[in-house]
PDB file of N, CA and C in Angstrom:
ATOM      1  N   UNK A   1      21.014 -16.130 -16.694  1.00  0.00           N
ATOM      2  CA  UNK A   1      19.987 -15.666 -15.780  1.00  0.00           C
ATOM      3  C   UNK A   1      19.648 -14.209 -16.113  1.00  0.00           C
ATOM      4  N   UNK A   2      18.390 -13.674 -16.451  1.00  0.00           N
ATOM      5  CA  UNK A   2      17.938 -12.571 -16.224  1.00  0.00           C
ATOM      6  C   UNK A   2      17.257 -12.118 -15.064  1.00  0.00           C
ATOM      7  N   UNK A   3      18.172 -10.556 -14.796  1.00  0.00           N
ATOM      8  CA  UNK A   3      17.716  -9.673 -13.354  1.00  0.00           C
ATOM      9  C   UNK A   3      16.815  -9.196 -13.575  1.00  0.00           C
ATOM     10  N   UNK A   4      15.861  -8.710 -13.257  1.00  0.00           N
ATOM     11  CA  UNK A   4      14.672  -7.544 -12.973  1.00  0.00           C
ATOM     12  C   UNK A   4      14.769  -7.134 -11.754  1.00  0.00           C
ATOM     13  N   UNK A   5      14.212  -5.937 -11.815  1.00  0.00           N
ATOM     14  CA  UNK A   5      14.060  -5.155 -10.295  1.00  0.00           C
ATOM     15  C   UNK A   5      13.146  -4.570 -10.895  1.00  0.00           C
ATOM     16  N   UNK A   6      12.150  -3.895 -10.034  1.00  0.00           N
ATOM     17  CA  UNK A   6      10.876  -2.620  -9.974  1.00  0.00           C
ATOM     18  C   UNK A   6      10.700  -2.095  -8.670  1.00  0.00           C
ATOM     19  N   UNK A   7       9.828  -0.970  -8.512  1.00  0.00           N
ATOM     20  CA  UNK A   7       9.739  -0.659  -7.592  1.00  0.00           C
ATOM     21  C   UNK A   7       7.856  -0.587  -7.501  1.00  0.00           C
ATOM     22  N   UNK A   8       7.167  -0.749  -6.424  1.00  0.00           N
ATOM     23  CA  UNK A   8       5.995  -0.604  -6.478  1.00  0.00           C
ATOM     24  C   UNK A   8       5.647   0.318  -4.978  1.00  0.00           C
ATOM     25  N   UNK A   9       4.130   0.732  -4.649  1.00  0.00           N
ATOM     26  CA  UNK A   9       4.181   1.499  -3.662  1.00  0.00           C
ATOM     27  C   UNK A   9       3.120   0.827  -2.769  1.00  0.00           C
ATOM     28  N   UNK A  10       3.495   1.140  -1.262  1.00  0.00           N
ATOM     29  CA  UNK A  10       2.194   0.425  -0.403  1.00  0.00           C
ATOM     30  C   UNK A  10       1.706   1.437   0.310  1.00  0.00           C
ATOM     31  N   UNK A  11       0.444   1.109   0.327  1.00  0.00           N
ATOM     32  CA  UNK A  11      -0.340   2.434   1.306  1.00  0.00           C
ATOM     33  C   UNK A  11       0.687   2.313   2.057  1.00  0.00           C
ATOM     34  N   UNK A  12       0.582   3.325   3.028  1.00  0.00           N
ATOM     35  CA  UNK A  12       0.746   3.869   4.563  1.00  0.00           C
ATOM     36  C   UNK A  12       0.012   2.935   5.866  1.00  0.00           C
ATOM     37  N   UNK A  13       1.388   2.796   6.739  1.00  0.00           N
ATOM     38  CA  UNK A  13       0.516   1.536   7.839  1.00  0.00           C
ATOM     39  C   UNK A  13       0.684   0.262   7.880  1.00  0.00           C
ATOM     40  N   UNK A  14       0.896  -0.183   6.216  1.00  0.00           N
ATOM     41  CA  UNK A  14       0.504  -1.911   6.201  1.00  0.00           C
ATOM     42  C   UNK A  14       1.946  -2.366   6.013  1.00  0.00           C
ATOM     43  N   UNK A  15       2.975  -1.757   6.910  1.00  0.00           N
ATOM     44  CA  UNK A  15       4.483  -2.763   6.329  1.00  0.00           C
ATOM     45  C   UNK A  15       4.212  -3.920   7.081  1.00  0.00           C
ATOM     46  N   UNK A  16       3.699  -4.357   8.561  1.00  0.00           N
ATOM     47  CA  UNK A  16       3.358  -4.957   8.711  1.00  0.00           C
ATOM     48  C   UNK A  16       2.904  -6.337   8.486  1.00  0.00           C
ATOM     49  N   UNK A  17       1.523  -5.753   8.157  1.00  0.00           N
ATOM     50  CA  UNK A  17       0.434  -6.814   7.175  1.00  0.00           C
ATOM     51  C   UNK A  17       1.096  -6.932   5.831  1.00  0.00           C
ATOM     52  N   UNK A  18       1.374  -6.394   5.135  1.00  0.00           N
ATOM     53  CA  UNK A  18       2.312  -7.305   3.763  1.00  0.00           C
ATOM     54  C   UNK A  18       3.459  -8.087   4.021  1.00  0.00           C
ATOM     55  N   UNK A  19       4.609  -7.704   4.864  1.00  0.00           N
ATOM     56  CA  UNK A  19       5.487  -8.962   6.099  1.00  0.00           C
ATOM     57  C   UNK A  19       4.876  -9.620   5.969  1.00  0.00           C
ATOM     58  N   UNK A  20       3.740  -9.958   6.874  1.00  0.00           N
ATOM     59  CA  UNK A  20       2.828 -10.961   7.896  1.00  0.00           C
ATOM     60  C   UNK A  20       2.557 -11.572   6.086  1.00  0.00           C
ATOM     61  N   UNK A  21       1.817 -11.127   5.068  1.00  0.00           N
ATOM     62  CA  UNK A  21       1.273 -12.161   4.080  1.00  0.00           C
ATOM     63  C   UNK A  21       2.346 -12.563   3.448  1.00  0.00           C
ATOM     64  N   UNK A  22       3.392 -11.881   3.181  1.00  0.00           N
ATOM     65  CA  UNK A  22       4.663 -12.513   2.503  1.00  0.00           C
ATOM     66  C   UNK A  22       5.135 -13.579   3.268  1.00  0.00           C
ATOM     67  N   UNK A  23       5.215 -13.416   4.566  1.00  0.00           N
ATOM     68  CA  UNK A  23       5.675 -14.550   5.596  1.00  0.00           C
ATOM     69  C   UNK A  23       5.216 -15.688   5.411  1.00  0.00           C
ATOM     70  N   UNK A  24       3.637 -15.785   4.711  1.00  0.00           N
ATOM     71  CA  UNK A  24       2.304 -16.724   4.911  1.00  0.00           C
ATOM     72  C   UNK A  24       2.456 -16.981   3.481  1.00  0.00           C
ATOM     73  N   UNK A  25       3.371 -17.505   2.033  1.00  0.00           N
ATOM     74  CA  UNK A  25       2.878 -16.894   0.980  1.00  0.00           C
ATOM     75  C   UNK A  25       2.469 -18.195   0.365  1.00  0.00           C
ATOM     76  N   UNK A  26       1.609 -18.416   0.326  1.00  0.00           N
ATOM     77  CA  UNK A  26       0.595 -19.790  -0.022  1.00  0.00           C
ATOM     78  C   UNK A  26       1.552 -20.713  -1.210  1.00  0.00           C
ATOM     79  N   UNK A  27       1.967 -22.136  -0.671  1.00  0.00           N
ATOM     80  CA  UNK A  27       2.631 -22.560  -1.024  1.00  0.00           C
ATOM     81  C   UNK A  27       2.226 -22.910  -2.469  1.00  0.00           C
ATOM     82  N   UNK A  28       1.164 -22.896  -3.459  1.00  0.00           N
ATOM     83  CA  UNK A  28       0.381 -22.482  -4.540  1.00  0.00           C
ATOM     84  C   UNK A  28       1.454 -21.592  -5.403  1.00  0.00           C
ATOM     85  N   UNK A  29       1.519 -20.550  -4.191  1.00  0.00           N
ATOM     86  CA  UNK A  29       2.179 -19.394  -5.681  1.00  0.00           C
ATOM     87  C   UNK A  29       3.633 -19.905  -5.060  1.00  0.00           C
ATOM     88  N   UNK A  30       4.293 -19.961  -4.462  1.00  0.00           N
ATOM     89  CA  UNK A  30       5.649 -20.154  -4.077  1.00  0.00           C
ATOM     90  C   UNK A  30       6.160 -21.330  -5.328  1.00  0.00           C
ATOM     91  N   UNK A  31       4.820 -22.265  -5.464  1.00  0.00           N
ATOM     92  CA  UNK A  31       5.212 -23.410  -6.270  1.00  0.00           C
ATOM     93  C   UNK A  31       5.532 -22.645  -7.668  1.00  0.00           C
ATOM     94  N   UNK A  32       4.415 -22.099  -8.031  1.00  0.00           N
ATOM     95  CA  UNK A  32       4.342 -21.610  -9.296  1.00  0.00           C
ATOM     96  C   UNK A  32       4.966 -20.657  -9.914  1.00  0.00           C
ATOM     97  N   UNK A  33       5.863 -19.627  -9.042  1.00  0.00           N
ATOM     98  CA  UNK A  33       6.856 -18.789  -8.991  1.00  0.00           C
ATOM     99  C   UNK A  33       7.953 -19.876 -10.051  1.00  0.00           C
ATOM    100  N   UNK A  34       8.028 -20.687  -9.451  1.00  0.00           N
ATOM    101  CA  UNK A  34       9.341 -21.427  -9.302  1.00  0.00           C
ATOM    102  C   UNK A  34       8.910 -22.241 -10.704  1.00  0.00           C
ATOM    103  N   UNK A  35       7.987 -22.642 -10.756  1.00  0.00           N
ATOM    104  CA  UNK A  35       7.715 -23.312 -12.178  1.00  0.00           C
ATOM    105  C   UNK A  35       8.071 -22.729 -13.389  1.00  0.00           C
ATOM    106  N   UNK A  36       7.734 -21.348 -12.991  1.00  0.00           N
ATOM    107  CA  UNK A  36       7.585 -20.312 -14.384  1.00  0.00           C
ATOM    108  C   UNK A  36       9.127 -19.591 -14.079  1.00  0.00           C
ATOM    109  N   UNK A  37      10.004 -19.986 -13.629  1.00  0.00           N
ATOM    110  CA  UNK A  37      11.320 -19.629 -13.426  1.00  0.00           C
ATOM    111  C   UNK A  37      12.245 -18.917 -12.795  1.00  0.00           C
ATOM    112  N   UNK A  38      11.471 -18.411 -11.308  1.00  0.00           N
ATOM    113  CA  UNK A  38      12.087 -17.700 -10.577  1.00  0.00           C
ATOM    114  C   UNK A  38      13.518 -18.238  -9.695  1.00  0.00           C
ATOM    115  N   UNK A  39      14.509 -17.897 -10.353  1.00  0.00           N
ATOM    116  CA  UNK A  39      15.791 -18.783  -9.020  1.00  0.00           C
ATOM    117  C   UNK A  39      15.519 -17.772  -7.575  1.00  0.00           C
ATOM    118  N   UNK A  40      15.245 -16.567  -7.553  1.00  0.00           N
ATOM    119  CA  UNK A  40      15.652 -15.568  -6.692  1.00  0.00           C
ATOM    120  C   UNK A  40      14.648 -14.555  -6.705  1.00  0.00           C
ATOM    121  N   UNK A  41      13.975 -14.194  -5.655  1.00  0.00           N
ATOM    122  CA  UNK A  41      12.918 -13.209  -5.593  1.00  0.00           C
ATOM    123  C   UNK A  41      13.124 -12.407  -4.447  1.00  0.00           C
ATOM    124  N   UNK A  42      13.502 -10.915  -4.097  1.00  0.00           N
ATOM    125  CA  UNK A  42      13.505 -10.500  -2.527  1.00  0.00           C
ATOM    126  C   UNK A  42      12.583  -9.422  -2.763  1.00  0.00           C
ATOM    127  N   UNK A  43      11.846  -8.879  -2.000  1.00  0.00           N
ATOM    128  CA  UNK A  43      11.306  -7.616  -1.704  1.00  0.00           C
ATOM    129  C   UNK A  43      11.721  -6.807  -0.659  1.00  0.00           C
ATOM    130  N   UNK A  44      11.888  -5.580  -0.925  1.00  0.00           N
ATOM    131  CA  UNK A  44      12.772  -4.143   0.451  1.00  0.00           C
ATOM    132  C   UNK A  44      12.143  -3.500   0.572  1.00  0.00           C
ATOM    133  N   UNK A  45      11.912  -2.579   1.369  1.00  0.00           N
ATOM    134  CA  UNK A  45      10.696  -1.815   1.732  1.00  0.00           C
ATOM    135  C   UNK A  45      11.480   0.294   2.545  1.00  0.00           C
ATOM    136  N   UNK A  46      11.042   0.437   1.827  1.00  0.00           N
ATOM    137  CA  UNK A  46      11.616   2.425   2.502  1.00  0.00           C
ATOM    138  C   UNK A  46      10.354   2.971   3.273  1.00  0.00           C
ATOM    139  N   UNK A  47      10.750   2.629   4.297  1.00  0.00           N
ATOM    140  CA  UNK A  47      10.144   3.337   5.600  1.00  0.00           C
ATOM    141  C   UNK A  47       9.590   4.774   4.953  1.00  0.00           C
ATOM    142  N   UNK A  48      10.305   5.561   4.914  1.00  0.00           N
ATOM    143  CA  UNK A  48      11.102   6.822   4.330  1.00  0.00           C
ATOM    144  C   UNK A  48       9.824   7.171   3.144  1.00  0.00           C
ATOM    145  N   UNK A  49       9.522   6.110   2.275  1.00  0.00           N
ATOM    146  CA  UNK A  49       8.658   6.686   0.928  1.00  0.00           C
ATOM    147  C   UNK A  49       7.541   5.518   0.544  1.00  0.00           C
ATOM    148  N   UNK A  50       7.217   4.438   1.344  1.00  0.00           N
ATOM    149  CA  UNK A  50       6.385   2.972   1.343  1.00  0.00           C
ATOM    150  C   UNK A  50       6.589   2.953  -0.124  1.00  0.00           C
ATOM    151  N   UNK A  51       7.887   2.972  -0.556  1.00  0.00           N
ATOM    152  CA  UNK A  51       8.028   1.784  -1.657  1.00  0.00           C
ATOM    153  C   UNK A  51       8.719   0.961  -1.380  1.00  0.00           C
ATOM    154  N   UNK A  52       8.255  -0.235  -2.071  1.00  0.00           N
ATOM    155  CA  UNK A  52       9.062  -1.314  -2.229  1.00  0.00           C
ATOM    156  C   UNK A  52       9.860  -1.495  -3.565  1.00  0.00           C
ATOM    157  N   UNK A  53      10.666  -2.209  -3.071  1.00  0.00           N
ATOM    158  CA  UNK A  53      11.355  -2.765  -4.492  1.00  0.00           C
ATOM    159  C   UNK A  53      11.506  -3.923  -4.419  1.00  0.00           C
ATOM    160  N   UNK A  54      11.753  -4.551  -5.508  1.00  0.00           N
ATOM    161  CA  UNK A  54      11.881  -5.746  -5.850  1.00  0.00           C
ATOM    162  C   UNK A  54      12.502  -6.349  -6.766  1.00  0.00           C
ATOM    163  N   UNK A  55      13.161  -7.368  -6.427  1.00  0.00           N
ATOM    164  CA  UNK A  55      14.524  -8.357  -7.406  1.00  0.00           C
ATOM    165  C   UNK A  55      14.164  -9.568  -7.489  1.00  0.00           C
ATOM    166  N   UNK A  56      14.538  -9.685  -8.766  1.00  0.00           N
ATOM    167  CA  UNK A  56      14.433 -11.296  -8.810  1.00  0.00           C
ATOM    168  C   UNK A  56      15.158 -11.900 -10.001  1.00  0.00           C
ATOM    169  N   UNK A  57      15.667 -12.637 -10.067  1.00  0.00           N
ATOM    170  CA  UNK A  57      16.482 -13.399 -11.486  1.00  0.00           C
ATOM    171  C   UNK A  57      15.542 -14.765 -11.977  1.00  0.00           C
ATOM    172  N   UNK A  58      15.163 -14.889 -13.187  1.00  0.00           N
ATOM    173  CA  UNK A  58      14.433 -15.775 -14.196  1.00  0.00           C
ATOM    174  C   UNK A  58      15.506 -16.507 -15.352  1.00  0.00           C
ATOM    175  N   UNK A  59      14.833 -17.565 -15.571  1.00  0.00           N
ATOM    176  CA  UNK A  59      15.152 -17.952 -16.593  1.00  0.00           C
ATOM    177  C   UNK A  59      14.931 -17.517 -17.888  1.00  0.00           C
ATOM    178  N   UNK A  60      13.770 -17.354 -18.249  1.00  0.00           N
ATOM    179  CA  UNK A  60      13.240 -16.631 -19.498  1.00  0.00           C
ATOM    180  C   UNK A  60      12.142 -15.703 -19.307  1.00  0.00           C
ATOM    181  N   UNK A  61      12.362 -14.510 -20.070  1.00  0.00           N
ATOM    182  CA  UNK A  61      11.162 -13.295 -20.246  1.00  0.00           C
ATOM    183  C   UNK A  61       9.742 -14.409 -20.561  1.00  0.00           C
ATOM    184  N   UNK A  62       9.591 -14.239 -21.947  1.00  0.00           N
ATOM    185  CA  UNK A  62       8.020 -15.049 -22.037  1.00  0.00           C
ATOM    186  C   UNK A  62       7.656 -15.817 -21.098  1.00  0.00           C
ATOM    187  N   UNK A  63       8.371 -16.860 -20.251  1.00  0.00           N
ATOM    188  CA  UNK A  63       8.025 -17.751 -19.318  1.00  0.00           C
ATOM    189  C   UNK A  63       7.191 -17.044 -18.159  1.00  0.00           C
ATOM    190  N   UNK A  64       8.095 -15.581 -18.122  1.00  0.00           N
ATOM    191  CA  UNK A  64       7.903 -15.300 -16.481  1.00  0.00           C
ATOM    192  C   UNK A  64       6.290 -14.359 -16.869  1.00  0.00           C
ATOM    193  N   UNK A  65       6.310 -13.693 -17.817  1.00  0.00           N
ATOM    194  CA  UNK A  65       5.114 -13.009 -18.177  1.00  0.00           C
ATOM    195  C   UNK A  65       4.092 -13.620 -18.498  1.00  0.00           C
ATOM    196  N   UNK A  66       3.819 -15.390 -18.389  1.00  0.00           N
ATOM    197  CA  UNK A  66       2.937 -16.327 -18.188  1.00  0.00           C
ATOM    198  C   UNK A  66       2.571 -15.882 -16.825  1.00  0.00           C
ATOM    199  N   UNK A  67       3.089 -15.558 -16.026  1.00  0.00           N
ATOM    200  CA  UNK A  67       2.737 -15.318 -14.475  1.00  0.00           C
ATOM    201  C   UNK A  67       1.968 -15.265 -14.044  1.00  0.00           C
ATOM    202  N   UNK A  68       1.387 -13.855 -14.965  1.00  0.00           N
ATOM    203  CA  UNK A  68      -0.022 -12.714 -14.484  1.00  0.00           C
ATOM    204  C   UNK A  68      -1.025 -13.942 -14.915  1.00  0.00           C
ATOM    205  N   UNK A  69      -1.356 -14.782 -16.294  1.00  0.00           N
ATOM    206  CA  UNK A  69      -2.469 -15.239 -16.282  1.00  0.00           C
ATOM    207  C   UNK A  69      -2.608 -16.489 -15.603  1.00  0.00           C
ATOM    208  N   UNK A  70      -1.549 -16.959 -14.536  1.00  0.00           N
ATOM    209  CA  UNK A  70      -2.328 -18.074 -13.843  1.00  0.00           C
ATOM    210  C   UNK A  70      -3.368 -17.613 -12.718  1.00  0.00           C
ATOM    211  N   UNK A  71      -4.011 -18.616 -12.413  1.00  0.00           N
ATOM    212  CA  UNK A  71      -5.196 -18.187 -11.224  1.00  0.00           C
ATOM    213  C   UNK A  71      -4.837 -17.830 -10.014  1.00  0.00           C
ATOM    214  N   UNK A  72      -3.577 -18.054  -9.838  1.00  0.00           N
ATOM    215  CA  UNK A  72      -3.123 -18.629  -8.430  1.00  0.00           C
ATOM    216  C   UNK A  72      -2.741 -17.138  -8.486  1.00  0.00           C
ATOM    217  N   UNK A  73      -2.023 -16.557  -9.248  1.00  0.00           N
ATOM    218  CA  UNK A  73      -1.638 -15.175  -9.366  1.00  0.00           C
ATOM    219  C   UNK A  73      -2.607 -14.325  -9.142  1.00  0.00           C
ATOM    220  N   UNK A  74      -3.407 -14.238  -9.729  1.00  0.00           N
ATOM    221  CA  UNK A  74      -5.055 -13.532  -9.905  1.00  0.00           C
ATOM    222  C   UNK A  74      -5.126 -13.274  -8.799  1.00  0.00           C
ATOM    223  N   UNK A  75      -5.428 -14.301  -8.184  1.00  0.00           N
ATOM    224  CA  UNK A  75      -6.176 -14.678  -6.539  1.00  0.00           C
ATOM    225  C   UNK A  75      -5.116 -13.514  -5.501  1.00  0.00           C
ATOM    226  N   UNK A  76      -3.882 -14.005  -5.747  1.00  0.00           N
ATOM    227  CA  UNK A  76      -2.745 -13.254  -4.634  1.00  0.00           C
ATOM    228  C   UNK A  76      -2.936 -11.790  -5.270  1.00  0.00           C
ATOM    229  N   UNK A  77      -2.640 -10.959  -7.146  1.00  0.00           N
ATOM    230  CA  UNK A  77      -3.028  -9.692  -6.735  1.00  0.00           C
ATOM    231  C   UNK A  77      -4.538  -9.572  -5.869  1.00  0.00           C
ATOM    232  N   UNK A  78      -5.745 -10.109  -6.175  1.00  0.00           N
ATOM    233  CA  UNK A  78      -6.853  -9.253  -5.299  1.00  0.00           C
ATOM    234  C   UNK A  78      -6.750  -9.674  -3.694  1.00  0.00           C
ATOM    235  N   UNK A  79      -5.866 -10.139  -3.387  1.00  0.00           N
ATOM    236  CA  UNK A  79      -5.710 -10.687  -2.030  1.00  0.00           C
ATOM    237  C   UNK A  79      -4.738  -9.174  -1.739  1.00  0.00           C
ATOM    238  N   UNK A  80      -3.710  -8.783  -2.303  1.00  0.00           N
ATOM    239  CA  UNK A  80      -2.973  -7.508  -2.256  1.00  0.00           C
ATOM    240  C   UNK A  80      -3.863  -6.303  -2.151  1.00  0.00           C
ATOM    241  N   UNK A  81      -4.153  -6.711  -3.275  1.00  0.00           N
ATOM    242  CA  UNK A  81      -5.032  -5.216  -3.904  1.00  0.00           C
ATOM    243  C   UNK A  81      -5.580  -3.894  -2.755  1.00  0.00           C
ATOM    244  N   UNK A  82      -5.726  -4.754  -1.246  1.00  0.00           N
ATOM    245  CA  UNK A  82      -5.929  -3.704  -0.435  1.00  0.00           C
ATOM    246  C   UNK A  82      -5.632  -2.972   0.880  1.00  0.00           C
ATOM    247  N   UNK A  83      -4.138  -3.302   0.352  1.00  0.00           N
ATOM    248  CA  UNK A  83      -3.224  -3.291   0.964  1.00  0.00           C
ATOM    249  C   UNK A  83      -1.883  -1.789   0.179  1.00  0.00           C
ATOM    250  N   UNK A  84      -2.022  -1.956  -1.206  1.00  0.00           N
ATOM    251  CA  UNK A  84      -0.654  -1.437  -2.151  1.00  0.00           C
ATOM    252  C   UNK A  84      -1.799  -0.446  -3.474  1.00  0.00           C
ATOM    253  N   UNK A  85      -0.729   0.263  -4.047  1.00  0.00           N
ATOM    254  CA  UNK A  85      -1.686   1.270  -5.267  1.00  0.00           C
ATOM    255  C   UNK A  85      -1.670  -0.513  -6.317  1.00  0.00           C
ATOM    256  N   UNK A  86      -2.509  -0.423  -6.703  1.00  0.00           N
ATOM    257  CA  UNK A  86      -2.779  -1.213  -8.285  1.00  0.00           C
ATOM    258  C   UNK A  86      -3.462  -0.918  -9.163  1.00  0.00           C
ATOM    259  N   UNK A  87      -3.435  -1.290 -10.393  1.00  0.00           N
ATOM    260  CA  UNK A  87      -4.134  -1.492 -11.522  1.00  0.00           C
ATOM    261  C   UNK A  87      -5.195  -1.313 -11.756  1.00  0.00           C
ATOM    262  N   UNK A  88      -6.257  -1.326 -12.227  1.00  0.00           N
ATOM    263  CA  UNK A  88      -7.842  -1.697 -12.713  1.00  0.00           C
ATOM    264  C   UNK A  88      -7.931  -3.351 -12.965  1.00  0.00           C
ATOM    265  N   UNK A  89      -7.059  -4.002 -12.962  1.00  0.00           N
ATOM    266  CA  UNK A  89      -6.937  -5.374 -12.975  1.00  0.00           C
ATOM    267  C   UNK A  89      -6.390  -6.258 -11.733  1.00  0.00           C
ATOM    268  N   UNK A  90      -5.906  -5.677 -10.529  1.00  0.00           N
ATOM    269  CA  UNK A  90      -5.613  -5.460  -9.370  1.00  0.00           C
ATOM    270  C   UNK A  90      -3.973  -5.715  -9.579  1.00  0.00           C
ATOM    271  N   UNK A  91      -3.658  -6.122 -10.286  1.00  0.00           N
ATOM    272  CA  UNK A  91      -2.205  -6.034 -10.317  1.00  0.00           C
ATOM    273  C   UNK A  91      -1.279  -5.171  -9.903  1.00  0.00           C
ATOM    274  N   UNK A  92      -0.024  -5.372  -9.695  1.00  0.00           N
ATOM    275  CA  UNK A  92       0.546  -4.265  -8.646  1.00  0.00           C
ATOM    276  C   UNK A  92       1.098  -2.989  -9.730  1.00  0.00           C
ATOM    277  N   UNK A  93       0.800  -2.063  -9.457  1.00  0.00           N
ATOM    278  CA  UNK A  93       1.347  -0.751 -10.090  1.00  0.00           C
ATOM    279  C   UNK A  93       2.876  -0.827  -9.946  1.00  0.00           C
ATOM    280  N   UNK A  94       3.408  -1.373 -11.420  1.00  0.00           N
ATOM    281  CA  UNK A  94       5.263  -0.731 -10.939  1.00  0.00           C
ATOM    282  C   UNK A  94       5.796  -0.183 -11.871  1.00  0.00           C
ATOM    283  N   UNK A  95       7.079   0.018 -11.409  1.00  0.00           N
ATOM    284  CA  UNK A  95       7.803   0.763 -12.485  1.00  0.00           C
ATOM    285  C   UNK A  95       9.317   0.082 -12.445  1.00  0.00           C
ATOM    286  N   UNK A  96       9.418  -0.919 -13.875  1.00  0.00           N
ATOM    287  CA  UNK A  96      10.527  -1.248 -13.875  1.00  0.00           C
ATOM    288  C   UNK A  96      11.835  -0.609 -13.970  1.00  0.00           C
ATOM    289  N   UNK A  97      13.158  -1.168 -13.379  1.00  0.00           N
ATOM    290  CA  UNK A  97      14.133  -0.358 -12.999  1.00  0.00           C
ATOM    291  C   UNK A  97      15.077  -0.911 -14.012  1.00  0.00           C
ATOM    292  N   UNK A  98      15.874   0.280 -14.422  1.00  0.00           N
ATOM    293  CA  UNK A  98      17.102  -0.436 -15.407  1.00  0.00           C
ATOM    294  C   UNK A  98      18.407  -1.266 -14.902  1.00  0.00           C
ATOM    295  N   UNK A  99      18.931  -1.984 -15.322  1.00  0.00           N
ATOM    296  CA  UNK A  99      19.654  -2.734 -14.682  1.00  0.00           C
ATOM    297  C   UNK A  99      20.867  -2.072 -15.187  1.00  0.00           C
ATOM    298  N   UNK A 100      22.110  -1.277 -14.531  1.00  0.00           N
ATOM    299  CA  UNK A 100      23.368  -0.683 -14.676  1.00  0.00           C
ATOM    300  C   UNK A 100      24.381  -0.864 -14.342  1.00  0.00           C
ATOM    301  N   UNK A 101      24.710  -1.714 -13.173  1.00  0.00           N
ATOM    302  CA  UNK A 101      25.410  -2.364 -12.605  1.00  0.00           C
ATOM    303  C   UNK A 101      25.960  -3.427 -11.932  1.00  0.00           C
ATOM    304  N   UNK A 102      26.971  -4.321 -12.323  1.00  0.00           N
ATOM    305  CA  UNK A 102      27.131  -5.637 -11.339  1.00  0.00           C
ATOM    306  C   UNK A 102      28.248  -5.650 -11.004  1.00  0.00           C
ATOM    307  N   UNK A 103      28.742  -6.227  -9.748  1.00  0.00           N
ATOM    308  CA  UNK A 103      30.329  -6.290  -8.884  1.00  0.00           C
ATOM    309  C   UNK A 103      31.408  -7.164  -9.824  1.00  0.00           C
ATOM    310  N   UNK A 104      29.790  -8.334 -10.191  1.00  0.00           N
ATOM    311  CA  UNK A 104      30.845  -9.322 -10.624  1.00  0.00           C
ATOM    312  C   UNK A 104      30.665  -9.731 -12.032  1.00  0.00           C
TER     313      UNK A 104
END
């Protein structure tokens, strides 16, 4: 299994409304997450600095970087897009985190 983590940033205001759409997350991408190899996905959120971070463990790199070009993806970044900082492509602005440590 490969870990990733990143961190990305959300305006100010909307911890809320990104909850509320994560809560709602169209069973479309939930499917397709899972197709393209997600076992484990969480998102955390710092009051403190509106970033989020985010974890998740995959099966394979190339698989998971199929992601961005399905539609279903597309659709959910510009459904984000005005809500969090992104891209020129609406994709979410992040910054991947190095992985340094495990318990087990």
């Amino acid at each position: 299994m490969i870990k990733k983590a990143f961190r990305m940033k959300l305006f100010s205001g909307y911890e809320q409304e990104y909850t509320r759409r994560h809560q709602d997350l169209w069973p479309e991408m939930r499917q397709m997450l899972k197709e393209h190899g997600a076992h484990t996905y969480s998102i955390f959120f710092d009051a403190q600095t509106n970033d989020l971070f985010g974890y998740l463990e995959i099966e394979d790199e190339q698989r998971w970087q199929e992601v961005a070009e399905t539609a279903i993806n597309q659709k959910w970044w510009h459904y984000m897009a005005d809500i969090m900082e992104t891209n020129p492509d609406a994709s979410p602005k992040t910054i991947d985190l190095k992985h340094v440590f495990d318990l087990g």
